[in-house]
Every structure is written in C-alpha cells, then in structure tokens.
PDB file of N, CA and C in Angstrom:
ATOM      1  N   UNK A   1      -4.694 -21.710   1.824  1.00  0.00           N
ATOM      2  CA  UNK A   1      -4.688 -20.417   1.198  1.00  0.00           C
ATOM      3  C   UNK A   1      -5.631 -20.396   0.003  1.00  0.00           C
ATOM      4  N   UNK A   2      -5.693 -21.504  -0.850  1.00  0.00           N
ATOM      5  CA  UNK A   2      -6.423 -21.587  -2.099  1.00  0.00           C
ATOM      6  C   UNK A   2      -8.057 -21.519  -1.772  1.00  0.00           C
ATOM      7  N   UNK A   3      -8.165 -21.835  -0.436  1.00  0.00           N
ATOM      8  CA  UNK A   3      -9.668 -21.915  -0.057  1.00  0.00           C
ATOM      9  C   UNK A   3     -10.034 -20.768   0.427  1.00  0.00           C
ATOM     10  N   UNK A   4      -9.260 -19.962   1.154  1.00  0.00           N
ATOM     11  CA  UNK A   4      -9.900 -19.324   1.664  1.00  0.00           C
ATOM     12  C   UNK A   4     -10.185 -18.106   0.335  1.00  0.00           C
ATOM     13  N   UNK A   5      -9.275 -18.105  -0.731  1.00  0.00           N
ATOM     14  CA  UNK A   5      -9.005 -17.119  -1.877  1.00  0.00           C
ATOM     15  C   UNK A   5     -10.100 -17.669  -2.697  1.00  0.00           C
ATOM     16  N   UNK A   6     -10.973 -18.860  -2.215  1.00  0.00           N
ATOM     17  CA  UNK A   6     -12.139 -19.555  -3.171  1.00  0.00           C
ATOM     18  C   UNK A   6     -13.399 -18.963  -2.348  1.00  0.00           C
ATOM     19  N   UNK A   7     -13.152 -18.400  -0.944  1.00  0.00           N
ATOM     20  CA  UNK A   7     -14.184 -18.222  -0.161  1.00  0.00           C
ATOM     21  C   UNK A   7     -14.633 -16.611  -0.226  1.00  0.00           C
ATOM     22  N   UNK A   8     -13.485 -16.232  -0.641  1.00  0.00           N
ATOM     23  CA  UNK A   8     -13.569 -14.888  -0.596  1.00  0.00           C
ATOM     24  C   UNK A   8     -13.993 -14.234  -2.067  1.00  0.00           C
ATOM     25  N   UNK A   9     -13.476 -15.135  -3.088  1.00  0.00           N
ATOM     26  CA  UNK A   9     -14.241 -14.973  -4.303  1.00  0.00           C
ATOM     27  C   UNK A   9     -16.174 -15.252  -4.364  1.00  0.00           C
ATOM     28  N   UNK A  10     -15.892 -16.239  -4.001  1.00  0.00           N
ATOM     29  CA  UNK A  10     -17.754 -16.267  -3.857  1.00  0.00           C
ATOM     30  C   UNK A  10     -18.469 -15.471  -3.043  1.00  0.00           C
ATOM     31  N   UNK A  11     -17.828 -15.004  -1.866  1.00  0.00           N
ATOM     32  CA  UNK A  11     -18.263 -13.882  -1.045  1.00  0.00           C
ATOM     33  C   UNK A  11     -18.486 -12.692  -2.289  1.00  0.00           C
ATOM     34  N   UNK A  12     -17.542 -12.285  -3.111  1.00  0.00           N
ATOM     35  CA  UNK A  12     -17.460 -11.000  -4.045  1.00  0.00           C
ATOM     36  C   UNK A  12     -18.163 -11.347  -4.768  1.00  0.00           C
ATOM     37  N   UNK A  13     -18.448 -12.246  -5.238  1.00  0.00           N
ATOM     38  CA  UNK A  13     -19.303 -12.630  -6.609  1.00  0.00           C
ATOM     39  C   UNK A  13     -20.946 -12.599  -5.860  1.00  0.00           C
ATOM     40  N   UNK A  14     -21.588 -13.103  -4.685  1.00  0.00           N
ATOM     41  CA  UNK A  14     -22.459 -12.691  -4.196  1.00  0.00           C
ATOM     42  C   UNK A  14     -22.907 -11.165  -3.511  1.00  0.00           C
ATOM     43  N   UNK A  15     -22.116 -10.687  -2.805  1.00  0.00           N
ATOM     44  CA  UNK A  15     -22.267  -9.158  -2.852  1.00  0.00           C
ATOM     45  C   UNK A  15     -22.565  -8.411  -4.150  1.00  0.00           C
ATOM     46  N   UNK A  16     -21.825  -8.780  -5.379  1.00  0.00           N
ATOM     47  CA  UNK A  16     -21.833  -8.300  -6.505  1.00  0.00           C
ATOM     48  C   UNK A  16     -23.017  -7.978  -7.235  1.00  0.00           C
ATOM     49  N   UNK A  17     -23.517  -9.410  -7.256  1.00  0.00           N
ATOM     50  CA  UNK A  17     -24.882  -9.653  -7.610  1.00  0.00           C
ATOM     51  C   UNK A  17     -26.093  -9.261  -6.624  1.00  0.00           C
ATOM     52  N   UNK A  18     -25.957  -8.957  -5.550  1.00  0.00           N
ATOM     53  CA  UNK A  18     -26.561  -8.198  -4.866  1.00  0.00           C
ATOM     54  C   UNK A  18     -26.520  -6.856  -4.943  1.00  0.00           C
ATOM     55  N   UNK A  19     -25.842  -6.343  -5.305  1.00  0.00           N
ATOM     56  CA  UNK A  19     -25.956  -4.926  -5.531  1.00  0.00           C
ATOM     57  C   UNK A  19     -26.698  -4.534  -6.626  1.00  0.00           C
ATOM     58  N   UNK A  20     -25.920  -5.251  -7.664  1.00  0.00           N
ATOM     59  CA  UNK A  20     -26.435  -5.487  -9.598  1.00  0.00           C
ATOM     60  C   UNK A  20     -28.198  -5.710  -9.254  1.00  0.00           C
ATOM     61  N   UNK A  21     -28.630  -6.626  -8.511  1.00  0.00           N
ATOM     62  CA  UNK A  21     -29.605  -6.812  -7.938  1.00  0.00           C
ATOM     63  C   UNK A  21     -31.078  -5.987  -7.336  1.00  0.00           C
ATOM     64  N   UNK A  22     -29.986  -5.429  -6.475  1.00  0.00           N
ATOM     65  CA  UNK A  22     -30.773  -3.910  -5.491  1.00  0.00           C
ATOM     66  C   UNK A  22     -31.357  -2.791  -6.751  1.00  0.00           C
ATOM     67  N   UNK A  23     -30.081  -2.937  -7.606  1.00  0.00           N
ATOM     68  CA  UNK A  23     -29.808  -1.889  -8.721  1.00  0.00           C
ATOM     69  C   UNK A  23     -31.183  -1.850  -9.680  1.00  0.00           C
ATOM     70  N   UNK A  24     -31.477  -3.634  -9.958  1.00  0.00           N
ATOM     71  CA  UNK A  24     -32.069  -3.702 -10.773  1.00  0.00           C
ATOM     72  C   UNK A  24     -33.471  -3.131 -10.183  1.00  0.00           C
ATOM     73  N   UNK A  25     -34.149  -3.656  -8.943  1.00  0.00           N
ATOM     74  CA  UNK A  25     -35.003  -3.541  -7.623  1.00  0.00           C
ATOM     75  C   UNK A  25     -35.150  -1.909  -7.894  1.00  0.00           C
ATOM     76  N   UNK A  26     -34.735  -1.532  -7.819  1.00  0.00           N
ATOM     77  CA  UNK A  26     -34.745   0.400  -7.368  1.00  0.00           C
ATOM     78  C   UNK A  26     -35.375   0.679  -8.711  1.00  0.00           C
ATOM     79  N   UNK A  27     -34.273   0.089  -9.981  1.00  0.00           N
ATOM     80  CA  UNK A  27     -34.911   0.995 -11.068  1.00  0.00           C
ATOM     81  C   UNK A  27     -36.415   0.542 -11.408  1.00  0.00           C
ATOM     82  N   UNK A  28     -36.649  -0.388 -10.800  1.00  0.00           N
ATOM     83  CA  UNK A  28     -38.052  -0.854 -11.232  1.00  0.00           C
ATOM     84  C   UNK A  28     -39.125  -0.743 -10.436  1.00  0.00           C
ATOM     85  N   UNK A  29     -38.451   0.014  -9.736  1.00  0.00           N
ATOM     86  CA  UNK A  29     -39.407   0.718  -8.793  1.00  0.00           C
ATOM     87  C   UNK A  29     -39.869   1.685  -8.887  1.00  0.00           C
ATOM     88  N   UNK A  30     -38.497   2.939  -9.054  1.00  0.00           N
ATOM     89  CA  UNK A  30     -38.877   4.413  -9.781  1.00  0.00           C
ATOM     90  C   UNK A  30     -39.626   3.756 -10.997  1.00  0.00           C
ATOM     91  N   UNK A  31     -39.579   3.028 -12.137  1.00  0.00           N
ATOM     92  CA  UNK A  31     -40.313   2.960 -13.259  1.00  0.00           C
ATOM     93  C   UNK A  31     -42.302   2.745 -13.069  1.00  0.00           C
ATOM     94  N   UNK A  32     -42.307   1.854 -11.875  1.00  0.00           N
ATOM     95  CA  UNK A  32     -43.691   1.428 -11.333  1.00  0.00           C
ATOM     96  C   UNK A  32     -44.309   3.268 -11.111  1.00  0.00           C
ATOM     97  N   UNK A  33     -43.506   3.822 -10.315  1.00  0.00           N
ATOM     98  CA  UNK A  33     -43.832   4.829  -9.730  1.00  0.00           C
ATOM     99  C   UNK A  33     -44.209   5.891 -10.572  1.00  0.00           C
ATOM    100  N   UNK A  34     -43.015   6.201 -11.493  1.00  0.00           N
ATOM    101  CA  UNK A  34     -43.279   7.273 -12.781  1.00  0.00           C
ATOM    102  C   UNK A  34     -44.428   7.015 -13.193  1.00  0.00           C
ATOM    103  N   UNK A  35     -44.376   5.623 -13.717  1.00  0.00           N
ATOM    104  CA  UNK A  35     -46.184   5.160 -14.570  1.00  0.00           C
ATOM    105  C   UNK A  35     -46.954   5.779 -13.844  1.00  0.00           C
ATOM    106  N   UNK A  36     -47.239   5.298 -12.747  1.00  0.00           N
ATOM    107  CA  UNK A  36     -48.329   5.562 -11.739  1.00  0.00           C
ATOM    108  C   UNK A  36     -48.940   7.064 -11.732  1.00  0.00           C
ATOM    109  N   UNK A  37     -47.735   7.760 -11.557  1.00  0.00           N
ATOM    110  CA  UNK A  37     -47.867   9.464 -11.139  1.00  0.00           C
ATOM    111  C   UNK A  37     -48.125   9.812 -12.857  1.00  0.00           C
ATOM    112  N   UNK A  38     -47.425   9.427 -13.816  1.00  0.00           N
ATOM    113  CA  UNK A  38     -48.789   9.766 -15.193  1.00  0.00           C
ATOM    114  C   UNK A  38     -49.686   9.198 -15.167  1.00  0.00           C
ATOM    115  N   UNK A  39     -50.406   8.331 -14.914  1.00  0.00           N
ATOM    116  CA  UNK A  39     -51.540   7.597 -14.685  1.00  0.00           C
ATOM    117  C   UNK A  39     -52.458   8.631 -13.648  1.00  0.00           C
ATOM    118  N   UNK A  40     -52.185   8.832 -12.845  1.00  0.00           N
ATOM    119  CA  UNK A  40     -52.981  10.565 -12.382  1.00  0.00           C
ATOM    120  C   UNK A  40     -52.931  11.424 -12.565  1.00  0.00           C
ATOM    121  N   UNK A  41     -51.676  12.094 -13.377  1.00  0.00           N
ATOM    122  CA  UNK A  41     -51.810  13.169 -14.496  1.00  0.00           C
ATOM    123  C   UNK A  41     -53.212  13.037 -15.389  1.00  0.00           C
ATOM    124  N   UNK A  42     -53.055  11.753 -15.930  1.00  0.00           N
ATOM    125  CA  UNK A  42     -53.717  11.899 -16.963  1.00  0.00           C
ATOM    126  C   UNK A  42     -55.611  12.247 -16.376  1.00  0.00           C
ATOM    127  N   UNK A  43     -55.205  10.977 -15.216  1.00  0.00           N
ATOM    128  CA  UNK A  43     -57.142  11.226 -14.639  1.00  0.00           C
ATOM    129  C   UNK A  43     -57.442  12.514 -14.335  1.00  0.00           C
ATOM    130  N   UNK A  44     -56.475  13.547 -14.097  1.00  0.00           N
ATOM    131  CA  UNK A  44     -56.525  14.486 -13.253  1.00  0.00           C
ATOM    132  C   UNK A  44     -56.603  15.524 -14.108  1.00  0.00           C
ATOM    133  N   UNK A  45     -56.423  15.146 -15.479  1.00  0.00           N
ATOM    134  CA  UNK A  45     -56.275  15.906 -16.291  1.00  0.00           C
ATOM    135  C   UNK A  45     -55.296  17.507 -16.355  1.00  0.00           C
ATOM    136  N   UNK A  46     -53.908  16.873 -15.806  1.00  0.00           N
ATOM    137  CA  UNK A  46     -53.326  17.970 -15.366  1.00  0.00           C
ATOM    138  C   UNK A  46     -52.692  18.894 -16.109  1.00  0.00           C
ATOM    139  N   UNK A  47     -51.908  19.628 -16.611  1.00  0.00           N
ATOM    140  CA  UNK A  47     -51.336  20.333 -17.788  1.00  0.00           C
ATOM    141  C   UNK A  47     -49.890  20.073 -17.411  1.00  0.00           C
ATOM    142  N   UNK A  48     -48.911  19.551 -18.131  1.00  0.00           N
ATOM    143  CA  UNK A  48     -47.095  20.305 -18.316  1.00  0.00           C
ATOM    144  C   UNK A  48     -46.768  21.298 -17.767  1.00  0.00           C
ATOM    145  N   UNK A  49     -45.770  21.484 -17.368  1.00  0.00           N
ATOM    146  CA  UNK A  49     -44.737  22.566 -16.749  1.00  0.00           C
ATOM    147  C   UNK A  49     -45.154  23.340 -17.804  1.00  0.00           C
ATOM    148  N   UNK A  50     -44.291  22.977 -19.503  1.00  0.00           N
ATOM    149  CA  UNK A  50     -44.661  23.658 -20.546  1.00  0.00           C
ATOM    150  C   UNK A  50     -45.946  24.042 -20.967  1.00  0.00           C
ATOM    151  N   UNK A  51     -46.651  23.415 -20.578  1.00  0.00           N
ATOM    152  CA  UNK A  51     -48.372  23.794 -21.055  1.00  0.00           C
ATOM    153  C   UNK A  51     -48.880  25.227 -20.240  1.00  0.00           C
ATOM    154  N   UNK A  52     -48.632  24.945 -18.984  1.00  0.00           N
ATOM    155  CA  UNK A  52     -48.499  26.116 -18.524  1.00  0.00           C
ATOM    156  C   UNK A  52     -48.047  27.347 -18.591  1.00  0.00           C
ATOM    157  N   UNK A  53     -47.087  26.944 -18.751  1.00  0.00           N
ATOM    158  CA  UNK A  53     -45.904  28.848 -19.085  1.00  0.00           C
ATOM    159  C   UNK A  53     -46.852  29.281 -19.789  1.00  0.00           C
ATOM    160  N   UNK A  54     -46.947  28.573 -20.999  1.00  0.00           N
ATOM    161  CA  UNK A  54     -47.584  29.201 -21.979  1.00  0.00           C
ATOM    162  C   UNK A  54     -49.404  29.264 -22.112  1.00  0.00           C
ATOM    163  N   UNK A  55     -49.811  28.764 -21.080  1.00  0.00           N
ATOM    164  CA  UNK A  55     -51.241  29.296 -20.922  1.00  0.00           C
ATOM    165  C   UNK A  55     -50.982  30.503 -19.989  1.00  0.00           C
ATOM    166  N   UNK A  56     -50.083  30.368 -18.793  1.00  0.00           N
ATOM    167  CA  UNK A  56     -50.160  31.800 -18.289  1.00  0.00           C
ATOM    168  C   UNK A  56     -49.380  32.847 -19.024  1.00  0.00           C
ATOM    169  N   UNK A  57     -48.504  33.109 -20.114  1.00  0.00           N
ATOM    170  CA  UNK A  57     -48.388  33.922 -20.922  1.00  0.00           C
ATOM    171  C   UNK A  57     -49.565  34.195 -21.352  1.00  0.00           C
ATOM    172  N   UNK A  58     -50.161  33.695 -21.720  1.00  0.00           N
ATOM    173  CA  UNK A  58     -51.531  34.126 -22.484  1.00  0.00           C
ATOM    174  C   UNK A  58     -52.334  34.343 -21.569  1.00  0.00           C
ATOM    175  N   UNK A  59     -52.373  34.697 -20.406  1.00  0.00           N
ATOM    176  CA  UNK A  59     -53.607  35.018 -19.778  1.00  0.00           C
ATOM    177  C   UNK A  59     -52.685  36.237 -19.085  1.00  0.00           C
ATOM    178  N   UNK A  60     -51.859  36.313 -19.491  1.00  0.00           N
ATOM    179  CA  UNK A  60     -50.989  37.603 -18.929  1.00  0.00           C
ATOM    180  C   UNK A  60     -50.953  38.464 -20.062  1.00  0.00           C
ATOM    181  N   UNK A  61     -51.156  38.070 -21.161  1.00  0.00           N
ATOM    182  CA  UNK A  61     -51.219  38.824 -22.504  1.00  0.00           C
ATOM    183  C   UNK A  61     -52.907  40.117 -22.798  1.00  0.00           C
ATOM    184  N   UNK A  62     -53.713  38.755 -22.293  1.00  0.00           N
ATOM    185  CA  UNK A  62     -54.638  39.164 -22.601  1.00  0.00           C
ATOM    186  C   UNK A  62     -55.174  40.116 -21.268  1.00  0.00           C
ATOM    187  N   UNK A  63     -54.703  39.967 -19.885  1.00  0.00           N
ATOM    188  CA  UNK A  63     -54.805  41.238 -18.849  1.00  0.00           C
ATOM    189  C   UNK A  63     -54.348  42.163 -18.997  1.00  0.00           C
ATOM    190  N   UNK A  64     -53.257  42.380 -20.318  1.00  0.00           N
ATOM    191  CA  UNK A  64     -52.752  44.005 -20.867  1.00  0.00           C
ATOM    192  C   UNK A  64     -53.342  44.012 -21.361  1.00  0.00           C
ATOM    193  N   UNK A  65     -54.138  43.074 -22.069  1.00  0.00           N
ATOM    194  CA  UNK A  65     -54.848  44.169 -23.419  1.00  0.00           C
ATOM    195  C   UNK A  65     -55.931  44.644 -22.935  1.00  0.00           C
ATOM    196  N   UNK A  66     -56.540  44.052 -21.610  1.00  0.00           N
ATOM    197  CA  UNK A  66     -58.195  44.502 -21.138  1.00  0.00           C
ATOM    198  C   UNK A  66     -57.362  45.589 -20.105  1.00  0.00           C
ATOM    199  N   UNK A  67     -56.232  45.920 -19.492  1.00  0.00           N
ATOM    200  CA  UNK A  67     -55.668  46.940 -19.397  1.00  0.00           C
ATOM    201  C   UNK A  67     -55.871  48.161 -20.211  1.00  0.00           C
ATOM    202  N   UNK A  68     -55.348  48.289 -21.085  1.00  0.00           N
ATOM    203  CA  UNK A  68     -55.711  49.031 -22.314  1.00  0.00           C
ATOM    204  C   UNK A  68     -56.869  49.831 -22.556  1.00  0.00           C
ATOM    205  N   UNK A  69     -57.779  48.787 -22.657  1.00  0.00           N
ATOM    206  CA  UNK A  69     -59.001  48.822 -23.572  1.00  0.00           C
ATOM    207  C   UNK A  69     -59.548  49.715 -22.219  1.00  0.00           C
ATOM    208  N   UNK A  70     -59.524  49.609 -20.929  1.00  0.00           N
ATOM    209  CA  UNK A  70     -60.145  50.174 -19.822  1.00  0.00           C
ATOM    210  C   UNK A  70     -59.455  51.655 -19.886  1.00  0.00           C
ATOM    211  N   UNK A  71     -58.168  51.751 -19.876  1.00  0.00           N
ATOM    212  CA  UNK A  71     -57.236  52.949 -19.925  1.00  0.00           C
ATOM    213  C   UNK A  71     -58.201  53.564 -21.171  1.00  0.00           C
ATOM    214  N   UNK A  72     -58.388  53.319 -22.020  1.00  0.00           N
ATOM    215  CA  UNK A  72     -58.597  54.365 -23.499  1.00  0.00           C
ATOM    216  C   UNK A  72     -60.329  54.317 -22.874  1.00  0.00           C
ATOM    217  N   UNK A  73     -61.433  53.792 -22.276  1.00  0.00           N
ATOM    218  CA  UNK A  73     -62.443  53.919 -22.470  1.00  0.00           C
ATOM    219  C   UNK A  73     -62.869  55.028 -21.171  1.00  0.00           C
ATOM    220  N   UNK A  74     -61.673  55.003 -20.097  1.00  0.00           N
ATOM    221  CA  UNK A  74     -61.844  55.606 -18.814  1.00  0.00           C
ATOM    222  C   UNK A  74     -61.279  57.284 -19.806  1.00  0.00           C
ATOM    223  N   UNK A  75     -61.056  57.548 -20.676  1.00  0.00           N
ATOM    224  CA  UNK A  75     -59.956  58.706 -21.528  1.00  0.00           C
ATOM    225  C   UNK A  75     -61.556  59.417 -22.031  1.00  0.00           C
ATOM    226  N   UNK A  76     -62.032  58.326 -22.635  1.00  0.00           N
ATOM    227  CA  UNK A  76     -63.536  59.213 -23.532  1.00  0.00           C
ATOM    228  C   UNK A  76     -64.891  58.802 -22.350  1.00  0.00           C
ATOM    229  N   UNK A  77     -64.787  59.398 -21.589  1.00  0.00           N
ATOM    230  CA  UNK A  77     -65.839  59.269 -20.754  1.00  0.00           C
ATOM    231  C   UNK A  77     -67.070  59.879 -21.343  1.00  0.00           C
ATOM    232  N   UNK A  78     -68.015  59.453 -21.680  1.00  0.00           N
ATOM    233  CA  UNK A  78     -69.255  60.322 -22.066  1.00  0.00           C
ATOM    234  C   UNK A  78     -69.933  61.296 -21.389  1.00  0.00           C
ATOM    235  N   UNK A  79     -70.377  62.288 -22.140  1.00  0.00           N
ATOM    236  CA  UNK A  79     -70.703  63.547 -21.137  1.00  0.00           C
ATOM    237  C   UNK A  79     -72.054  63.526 -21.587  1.00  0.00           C
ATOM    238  N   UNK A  80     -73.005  63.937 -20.619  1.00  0.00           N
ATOM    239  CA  UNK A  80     -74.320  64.107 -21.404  1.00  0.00           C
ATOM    240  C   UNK A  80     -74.667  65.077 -21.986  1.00  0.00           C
ATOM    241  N   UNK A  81     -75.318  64.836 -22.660  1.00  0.00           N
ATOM    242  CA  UNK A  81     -76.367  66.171 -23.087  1.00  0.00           C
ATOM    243  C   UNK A  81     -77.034  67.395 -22.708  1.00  0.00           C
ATOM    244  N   UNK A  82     -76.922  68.211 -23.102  1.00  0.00           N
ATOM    245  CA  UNK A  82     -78.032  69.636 -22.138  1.00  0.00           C
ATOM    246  C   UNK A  82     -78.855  69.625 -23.002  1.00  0.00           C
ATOM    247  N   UNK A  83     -80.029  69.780 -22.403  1.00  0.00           N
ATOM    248  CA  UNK A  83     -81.424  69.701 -23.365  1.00  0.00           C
ATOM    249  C   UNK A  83     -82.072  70.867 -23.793  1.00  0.00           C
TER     250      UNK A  83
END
C-alpha cells in the first residue's frame, strides 16, 4: 500500500510540473510573439487604436469645416458685371 501511495505521489508531482511547465512554455511564447508583432508595428510604422480615433476625429473635424466654407462661398456666388 505504502508503494503504491509513493507511486502515485510521484506520478502527481510529475504531471504537476508538467503543467507548471506547459504554463511556463505558453507564456513565453505569447511574450516572443507580442515582441515580434511590435517589432512590425514599429517597421511599419503603424499608429495605436488611440492614435487613430483621434487622427480621424480630426480629419472629420476638418471635412465640416471645408463643408462650411463651400456652403457660405456657393451663398455669394459672384455675378458679373454689365458694361
């Protein structure tokens, strides 16, 4: 009985560490990977989620205002002259 309760402990204690193991394996894998994919951000020179919003706010800002500026210039249309 004592052996087999010695066999079955080292069985658990190796699974254990195999998992702890796998565990460690995976996270250092996603970590290789993350690097990597900023590492072509950067060559690629790509912009943020956040960098974005806020460049297309601003390019959405500035298509109302040339909105605008067309609305008020289409208003004073020039008329010519009679000579």
């Amino acid at each position: 009985m004592k052996n087999s309760k010695f066999v079955i402990d080292r069985f658990a204690k190796l699974i254990e560490q195999g998992i702890v193991s796998s565990k460690d394996i995976t996270s250092e894998i996603l970590t290789i990977l993350k690097s990597k994919r900023d590492e072509m951000v950067f060559k690629l020179k790509l912009t943020s989620k956040d960098e974005f919003e806020v460049l297309s706010k601003r390019v959405e800002n500035l298509e109302k205002k040339i909105e605008k500026i067309k609305l008020k210039n289409n208003g004073k249309s020039k008329r010519a002259k009679k000579p």
